[in-house]
Every structure is written in C-alpha cells, then in structure tokens.
N, C-alpha and C. Protein backbone atom coordinates (compact mmCIF):
# COMPACT_ATOMS: atom_id res chain seq x y z
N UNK A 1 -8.68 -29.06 -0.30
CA UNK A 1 -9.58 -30.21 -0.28
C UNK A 1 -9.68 -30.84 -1.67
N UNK A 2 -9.33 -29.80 -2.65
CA UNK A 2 -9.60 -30.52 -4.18
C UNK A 2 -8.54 -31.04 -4.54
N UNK A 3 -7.60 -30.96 -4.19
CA UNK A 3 -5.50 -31.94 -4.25
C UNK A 3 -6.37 -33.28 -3.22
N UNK A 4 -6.56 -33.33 -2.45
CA UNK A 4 -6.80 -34.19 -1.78
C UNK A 4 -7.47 -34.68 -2.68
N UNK A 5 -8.68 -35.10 -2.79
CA UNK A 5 -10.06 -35.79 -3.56
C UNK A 5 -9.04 -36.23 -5.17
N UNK A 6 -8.77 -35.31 -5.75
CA UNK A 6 -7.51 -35.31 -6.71
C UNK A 6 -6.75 -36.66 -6.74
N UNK A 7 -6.44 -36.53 -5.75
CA UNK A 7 -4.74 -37.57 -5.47
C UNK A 7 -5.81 -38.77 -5.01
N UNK A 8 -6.90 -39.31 -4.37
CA UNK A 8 -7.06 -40.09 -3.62
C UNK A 8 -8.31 -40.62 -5.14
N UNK A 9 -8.88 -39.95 -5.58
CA UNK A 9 -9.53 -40.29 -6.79
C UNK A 9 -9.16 -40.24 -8.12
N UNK A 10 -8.49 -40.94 -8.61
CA UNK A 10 -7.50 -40.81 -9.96
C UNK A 10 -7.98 -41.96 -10.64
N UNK A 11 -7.20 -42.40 -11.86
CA UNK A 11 -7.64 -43.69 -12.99
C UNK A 11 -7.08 -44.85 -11.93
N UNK A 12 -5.88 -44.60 -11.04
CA UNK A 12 -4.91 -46.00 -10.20
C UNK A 12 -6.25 -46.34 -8.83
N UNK A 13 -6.37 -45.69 -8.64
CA UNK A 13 -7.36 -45.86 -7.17
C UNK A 13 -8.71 -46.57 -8.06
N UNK A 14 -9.11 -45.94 -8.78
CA UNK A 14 -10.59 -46.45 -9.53
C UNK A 14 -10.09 -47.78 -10.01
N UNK A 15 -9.19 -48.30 -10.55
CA UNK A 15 -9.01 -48.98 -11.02
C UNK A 15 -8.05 -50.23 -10.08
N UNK A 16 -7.39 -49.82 -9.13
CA UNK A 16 -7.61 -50.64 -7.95
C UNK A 16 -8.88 -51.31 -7.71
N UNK A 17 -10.13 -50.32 -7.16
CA UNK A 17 -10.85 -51.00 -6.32
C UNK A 17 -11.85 -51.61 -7.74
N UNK A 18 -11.71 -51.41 -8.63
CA UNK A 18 -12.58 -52.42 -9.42
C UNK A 18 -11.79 -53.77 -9.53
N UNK A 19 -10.18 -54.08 -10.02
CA UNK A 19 -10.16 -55.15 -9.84
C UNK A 19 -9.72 -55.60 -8.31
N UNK A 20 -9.57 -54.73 -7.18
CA UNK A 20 -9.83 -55.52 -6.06
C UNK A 20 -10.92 -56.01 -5.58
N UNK A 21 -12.04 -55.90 -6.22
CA UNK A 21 -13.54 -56.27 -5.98
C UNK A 21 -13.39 -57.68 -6.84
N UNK A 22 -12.94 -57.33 -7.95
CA UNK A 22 -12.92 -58.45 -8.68
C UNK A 22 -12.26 -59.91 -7.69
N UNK A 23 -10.69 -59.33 -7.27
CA UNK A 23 -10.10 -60.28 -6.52
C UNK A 23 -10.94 -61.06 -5.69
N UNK A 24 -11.35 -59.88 -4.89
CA UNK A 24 -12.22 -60.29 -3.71
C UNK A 24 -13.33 -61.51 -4.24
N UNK A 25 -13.77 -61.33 -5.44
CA UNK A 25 -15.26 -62.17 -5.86
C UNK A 25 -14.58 -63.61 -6.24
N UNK A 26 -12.91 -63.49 -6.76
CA UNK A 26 -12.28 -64.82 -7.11
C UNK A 26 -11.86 -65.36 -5.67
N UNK A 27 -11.75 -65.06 -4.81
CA UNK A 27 -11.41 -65.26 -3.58
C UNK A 27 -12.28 -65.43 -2.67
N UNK A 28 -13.86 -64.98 -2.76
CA UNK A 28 -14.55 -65.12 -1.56
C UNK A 28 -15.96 -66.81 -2.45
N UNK A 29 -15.63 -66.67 -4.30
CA UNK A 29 -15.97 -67.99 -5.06
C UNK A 29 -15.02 -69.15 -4.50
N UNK A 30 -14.20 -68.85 -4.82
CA UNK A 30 -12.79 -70.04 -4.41
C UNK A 30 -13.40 -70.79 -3.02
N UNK A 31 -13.15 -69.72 -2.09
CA UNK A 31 -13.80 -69.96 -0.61
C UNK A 31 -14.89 -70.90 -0.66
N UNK A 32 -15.73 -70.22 -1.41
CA UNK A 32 -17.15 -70.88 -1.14
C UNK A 32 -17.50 -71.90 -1.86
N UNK A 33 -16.58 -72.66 -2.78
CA UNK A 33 -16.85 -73.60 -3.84
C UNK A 33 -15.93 -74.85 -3.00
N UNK A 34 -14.93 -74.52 -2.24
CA UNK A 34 -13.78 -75.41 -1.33
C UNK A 34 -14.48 -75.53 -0.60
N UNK A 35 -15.60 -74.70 0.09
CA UNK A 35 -16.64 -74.56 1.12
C UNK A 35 -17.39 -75.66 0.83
N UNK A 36 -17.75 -75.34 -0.09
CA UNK A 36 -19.27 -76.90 -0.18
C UNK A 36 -18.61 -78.23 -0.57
N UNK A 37 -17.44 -78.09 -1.27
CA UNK A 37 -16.86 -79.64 -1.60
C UNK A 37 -15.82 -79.75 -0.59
N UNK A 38 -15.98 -79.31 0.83
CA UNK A 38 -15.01 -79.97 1.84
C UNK A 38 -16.58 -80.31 3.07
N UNK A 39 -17.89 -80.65 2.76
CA UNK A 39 -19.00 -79.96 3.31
C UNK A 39 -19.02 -81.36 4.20
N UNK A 40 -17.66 -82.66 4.09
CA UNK A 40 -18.16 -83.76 4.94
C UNK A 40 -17.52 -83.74 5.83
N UNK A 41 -16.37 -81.89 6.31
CA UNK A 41 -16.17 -82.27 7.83
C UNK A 41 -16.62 -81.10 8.42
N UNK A 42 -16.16 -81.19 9.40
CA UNK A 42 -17.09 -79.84 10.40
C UNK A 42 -16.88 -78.57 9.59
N UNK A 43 -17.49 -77.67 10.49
CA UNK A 43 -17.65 -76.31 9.82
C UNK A 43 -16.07 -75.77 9.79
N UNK A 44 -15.40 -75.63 10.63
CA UNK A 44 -14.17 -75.07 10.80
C UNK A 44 -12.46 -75.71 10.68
N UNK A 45 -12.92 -77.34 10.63
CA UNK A 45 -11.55 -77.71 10.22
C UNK A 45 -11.11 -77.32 9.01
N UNK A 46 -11.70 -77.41 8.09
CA UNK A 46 -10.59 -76.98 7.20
C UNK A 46 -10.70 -75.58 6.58
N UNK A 47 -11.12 -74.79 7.50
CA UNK A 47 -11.51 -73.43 6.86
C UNK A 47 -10.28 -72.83 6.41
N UNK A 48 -9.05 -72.78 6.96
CA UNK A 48 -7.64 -71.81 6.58
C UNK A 48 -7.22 -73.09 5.11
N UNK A 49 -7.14 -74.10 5.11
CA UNK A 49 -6.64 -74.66 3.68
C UNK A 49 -7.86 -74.13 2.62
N UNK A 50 -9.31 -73.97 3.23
CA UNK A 50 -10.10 -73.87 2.35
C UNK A 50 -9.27 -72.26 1.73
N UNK A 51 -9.00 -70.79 2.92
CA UNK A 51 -8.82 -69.70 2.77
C UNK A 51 -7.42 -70.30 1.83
N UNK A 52 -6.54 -70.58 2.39
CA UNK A 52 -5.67 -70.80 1.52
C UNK A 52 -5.47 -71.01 0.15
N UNK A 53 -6.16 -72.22 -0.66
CA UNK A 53 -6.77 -72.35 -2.24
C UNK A 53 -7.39 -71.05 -2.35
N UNK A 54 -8.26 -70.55 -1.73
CA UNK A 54 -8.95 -69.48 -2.07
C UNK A 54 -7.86 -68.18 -2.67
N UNK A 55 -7.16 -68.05 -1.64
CA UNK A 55 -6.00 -67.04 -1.69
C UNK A 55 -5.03 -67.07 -2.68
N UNK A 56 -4.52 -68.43 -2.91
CA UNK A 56 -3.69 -67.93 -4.33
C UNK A 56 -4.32 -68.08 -5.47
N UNK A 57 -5.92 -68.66 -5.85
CA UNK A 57 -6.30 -68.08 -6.96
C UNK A 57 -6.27 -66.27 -7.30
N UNK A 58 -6.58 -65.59 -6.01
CA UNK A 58 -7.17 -64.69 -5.98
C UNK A 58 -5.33 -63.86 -6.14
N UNK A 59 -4.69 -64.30 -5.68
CA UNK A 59 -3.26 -63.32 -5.59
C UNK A 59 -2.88 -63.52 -7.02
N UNK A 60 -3.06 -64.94 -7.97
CA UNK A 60 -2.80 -64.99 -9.30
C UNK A 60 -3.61 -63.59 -10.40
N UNK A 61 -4.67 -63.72 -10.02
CA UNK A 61 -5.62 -62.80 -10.77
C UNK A 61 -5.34 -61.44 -10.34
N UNK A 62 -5.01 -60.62 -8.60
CA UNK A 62 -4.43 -59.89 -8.45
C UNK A 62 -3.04 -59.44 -9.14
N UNK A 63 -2.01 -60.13 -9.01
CA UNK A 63 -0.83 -59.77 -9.57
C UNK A 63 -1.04 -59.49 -10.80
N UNK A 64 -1.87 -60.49 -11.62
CA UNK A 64 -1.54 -59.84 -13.58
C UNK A 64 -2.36 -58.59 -13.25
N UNK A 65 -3.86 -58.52 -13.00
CA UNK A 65 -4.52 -57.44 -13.50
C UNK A 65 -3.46 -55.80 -12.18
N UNK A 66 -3.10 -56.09 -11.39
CA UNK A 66 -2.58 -55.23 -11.17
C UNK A 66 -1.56 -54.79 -11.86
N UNK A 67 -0.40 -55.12 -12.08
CA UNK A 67 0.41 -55.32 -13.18
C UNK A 67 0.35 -54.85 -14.30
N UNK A 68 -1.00 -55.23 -15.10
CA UNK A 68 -1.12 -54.72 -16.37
C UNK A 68 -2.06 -53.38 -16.20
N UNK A 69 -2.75 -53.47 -15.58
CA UNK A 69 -3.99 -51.89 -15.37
C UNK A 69 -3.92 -51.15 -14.76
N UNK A 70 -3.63 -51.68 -13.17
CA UNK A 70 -3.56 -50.69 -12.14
C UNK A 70 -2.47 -50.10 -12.16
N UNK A 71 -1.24 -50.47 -11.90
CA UNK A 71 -0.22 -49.57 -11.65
C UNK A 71 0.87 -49.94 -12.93
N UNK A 72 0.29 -50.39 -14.02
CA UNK A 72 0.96 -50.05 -15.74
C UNK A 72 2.52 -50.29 -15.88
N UNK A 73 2.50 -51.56 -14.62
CA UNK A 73 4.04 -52.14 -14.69
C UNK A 73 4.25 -52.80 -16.56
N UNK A 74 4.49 -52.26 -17.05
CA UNK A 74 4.46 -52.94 -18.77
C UNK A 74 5.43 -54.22 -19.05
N UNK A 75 6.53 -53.97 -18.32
CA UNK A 75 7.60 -55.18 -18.55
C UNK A 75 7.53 -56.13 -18.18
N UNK A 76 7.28 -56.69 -18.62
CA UNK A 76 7.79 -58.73 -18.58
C UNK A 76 9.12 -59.06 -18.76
N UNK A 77 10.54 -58.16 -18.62
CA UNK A 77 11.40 -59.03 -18.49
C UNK A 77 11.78 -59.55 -17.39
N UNK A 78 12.59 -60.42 -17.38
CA UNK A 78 12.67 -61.33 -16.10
C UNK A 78 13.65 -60.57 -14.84
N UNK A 79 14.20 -60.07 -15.21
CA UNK A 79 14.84 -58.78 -13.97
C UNK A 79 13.56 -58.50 -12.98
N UNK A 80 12.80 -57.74 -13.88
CA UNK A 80 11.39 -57.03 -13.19
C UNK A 80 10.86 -57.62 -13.10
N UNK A 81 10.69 -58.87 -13.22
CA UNK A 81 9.51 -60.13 -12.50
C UNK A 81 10.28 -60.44 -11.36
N UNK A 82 11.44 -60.62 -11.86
CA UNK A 82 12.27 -61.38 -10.17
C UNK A 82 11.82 -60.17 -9.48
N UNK A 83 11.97 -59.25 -9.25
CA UNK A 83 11.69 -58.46 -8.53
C UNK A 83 10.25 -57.86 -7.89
N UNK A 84 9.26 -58.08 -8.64
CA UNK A 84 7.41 -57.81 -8.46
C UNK A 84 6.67 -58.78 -8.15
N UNK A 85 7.23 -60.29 -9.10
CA UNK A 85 6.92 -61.50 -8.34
C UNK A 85 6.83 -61.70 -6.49
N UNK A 86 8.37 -62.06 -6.41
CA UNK A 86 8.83 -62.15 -4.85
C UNK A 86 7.87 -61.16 -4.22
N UNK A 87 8.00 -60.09 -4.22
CA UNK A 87 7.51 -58.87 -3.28
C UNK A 87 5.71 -59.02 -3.59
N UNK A 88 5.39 -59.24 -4.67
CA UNK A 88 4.19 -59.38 -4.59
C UNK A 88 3.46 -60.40 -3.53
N UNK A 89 3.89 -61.42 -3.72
CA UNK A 89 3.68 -62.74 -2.93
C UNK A 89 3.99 -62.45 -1.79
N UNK A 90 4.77 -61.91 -1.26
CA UNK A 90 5.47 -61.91 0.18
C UNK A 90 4.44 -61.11 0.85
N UNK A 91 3.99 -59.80 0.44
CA UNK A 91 3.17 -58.80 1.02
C UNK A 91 1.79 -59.79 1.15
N UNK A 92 1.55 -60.36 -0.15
CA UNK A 92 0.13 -61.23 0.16
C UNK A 92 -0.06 -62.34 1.04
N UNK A 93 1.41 -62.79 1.22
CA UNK A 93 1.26 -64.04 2.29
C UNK A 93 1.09 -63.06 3.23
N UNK A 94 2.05 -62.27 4.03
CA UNK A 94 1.84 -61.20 4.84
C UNK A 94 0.28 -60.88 5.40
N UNK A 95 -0.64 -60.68 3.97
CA UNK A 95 -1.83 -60.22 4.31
C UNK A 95 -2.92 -61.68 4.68
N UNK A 96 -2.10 -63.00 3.96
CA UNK A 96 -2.61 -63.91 4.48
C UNK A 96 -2.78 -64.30 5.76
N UNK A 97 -1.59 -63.87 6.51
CA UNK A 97 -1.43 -64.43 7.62
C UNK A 97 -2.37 -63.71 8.67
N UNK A 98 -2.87 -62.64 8.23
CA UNK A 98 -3.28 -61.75 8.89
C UNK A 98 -5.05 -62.32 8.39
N UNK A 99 -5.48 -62.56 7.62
CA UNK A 99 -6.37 -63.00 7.58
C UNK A 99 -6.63 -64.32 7.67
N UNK A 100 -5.69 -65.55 8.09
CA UNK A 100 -5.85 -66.52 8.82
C UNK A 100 -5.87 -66.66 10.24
N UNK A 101 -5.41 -65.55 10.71
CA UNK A 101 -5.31 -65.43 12.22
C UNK A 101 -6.85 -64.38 12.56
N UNK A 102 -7.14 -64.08 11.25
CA UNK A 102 -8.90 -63.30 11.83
C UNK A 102 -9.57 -64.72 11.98
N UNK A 103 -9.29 -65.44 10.65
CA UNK A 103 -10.50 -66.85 10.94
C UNK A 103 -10.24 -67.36 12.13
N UNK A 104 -8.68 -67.76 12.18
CA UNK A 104 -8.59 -68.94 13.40
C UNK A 104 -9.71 -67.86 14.61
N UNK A 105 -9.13 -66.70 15.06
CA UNK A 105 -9.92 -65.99 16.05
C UNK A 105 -11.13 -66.04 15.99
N UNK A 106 -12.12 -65.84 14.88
CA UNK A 106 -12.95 -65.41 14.85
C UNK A 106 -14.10 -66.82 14.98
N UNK A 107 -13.46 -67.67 14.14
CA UNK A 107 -14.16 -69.17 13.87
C UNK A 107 -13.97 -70.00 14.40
N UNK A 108 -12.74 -70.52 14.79
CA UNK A 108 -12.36 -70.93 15.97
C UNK A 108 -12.69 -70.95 17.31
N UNK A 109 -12.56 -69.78 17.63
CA UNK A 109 -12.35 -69.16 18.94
C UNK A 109 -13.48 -68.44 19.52
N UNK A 110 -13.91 -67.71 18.61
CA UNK A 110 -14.87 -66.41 19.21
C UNK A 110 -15.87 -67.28 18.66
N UNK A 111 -16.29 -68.59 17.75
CA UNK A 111 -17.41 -69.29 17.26
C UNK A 111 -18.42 -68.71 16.59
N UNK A 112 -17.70 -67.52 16.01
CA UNK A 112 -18.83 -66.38 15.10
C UNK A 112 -19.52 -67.72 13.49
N UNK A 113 -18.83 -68.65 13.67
CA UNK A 113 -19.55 -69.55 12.52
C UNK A 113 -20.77 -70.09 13.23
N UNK A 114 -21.59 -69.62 13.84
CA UNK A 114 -22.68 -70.36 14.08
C UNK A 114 -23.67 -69.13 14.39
N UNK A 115 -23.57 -68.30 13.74
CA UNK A 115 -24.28 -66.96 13.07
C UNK A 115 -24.54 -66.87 12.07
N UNK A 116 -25.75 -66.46 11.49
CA UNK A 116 -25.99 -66.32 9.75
C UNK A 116 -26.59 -64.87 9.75
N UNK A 117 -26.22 -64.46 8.57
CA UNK A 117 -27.36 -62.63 8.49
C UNK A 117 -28.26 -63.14 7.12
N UNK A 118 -29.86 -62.71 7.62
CA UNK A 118 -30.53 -63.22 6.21
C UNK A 118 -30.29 -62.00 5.53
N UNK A 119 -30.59 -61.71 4.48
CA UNK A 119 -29.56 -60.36 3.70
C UNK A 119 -31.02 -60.27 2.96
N UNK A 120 -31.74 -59.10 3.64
CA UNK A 120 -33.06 -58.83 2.71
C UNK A 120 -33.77 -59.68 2.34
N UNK A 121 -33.45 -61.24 2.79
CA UNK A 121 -34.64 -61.65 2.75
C UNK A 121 -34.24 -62.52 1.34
N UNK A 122 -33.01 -62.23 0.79
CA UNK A 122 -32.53 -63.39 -0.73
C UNK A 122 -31.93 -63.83 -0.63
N UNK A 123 -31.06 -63.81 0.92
CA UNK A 123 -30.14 -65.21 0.74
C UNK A 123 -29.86 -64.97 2.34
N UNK A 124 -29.15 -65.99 2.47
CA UNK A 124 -28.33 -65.92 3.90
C UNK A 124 -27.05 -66.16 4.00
N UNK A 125 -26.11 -65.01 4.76
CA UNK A 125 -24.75 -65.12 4.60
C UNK A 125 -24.91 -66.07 6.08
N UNK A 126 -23.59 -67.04 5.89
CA UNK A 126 -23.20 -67.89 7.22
C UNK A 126 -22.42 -66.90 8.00
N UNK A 127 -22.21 -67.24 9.30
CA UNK A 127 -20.89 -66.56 10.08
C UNK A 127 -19.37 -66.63 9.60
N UNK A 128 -19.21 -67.65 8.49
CA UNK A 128 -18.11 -68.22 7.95
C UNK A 128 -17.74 -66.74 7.04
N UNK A 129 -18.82 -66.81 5.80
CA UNK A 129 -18.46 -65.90 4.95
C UNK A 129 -18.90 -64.66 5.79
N UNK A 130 -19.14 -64.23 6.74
CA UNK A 130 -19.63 -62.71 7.10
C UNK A 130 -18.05 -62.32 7.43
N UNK A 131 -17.57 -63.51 8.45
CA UNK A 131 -16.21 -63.04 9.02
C UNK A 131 -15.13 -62.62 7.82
N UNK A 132 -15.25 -64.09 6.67
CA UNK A 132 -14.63 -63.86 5.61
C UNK A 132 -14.45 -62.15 4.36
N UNK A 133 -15.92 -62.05 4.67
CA UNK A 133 -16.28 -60.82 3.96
C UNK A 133 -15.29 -59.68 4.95
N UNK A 134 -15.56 -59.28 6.23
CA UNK A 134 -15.13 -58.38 6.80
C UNK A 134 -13.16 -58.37 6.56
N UNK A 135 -13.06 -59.70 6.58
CA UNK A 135 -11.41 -59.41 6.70
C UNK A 135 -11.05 -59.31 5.46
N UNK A 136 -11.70 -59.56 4.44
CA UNK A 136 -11.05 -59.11 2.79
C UNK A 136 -11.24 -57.81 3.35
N UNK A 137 -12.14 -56.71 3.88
CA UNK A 137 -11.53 -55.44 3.77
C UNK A 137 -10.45 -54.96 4.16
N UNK A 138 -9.96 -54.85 5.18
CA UNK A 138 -8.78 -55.24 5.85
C UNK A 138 -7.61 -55.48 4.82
N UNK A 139 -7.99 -56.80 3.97
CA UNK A 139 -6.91 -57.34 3.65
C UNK A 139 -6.65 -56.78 2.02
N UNK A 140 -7.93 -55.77 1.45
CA UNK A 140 -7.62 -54.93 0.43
C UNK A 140 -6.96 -53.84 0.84
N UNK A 141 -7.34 -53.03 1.65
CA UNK A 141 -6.22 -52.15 1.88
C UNK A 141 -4.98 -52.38 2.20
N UNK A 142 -4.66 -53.43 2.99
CA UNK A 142 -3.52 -53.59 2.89
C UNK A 142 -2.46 -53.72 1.71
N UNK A 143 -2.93 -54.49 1.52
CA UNK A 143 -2.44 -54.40 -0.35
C UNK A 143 -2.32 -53.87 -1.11
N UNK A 144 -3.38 -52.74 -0.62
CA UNK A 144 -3.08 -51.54 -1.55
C UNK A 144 -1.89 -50.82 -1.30
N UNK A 145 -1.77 -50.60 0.00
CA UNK A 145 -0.81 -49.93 0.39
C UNK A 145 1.01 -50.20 -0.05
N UNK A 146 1.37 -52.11 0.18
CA UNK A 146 1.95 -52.73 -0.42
C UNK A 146 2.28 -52.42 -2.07
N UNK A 147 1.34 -52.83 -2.76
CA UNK A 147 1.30 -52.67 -3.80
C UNK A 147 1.77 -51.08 -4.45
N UNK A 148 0.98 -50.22 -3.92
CA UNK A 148 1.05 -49.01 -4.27
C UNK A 148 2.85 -48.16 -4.11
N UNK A 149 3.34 -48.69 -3.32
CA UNK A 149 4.52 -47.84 -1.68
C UNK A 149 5.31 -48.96 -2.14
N UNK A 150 5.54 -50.20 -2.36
CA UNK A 150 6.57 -51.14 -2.34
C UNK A 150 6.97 -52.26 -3.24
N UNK A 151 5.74 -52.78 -4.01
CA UNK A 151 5.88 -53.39 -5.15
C UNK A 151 5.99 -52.93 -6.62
N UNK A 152 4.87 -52.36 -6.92
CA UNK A 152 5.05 -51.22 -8.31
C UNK A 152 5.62 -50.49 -7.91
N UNK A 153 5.92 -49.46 -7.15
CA UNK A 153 6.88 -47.87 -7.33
C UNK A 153 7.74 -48.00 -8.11
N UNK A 154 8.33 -48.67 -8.87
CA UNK A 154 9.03 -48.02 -9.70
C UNK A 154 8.55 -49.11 -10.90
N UNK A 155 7.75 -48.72 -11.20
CA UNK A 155 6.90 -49.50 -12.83
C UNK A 155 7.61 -48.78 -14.15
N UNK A 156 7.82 -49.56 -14.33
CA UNK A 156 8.81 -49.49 -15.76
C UNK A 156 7.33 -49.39 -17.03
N UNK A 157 6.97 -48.39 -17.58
CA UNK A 157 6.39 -48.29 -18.82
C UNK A 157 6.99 -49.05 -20.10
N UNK A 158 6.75 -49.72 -20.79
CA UNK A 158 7.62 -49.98 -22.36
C UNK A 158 6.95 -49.08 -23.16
C-alpha cells in the first residue's frame, strides 16, 4: 500500500494537479470573460467558440508549465518541439472534443443551462459553468494520462 501512495503521490503528480488547477482557472476565466462579452446572444449559441478561446489559452499555459515543471522536458530544440508540440495539441483537441460534445449534450440538449447552484450563499454558479466545471474534471485526467504515457515519456533533461 506504501509503493502505491509512493508512485501515485510524488513531486510529478503534486505538481500536475497544481498547475492543472491553474489551467483549469485560465480556462474556466477565459470561459467566463467570452461569457459576459458574447452576453447579446442567447445563452448557448456561442458556448463551444466561447469553450474554444477558452481552451487554447488554457492548452498554451498547460504545455509551457507542463514542460518546464511537471514532467522537466528541459529542451527547446526544435526536434523535441516538433515532436511535444504536435502530440501535445492533438491529445488536447482530443480532450476538446470530448468536452464540446459534454456542452453540446448537456446545454444544448439536456438544457442543464437553466439551472444555477447558490454556493453558500456568495455567489451563484449558472448551469453553464456547473456543466463546465464538471467536464474540466474529466478533461484533467485525461491529460494527464496523455501527457504522462505519450507526450513527455521520454523528456530529455539538459
């Protein structure tokens, strides 16, 4: 049980989920700032371009800080970018798609945007960002997994 806890709690995992929290906060701001300055059409047309802007701020800020902290890829030469670039992006569109097809379902379809949770009483999340919130989890692990198994594995130290 202590190899386990070991391997699953290390400096790469801790340091994943701090800057995937981070991601998440550039990504669920992005959202919500495209959110209020798209606020003159309905609730749901432009929610996936809104997710979209949202998403590659958040994959920009993902890729360096992963890169440089989490998994201590050190090289910047252009070999190993052609190579961490592409795959980086690809896995995140990947995870995009998967979290545009929660909104379309969820906001769209299932009309969970016309739900709010008052949150203790200091704010109120909409159905927009609740759905939004739930599928960044989803869409951090995935990435992790990506990231961890197929993009860094073989991180070159300098």
């Amino acid at each position: 049980m202590k190899e386990l806890i070991k391997k699953l709690i290390n400096k790469e995992t801790i340091t994943y989920i701090i800057f995937g929290v981070g991601s998440t906060v550039v990504n669920l701001g992005v959202f919500k700032l495209c959110d209020l300055f798209f606020t003159s059409v309905t609730q749901t047309d432009l929610v996936l371009l809104t997710n979209f802007i949202a998403w590659v701020a958040a994959v920009i800020f993902a890729f360096v800080t992963n890169k440089i902290w989490v998994f201590e890829s050190k090289s910047w030469r252009s070999d190993v970018l052609k190579k961490e670039i592409p795959s980086f992006v690809g896995a995140r569109v990947f995870s995009l798609g998967v979290e545009e097809l929660g909104l379309l379902i969820f906001l769209k379809w299932l009309n969970f945007g016309r739900f709010s949770w008052n949150v203790f009483g200091l704010f109120t999340l909409d159905g927009k960002m609740l759905v939004k919130i739930g599928l960044a989890v989803i869409v951090v692990i995935m990435n992790y997994v990506f990231s961890k198994f197929i993009i860094f594995k073989n991180k070159e130290k300098e």
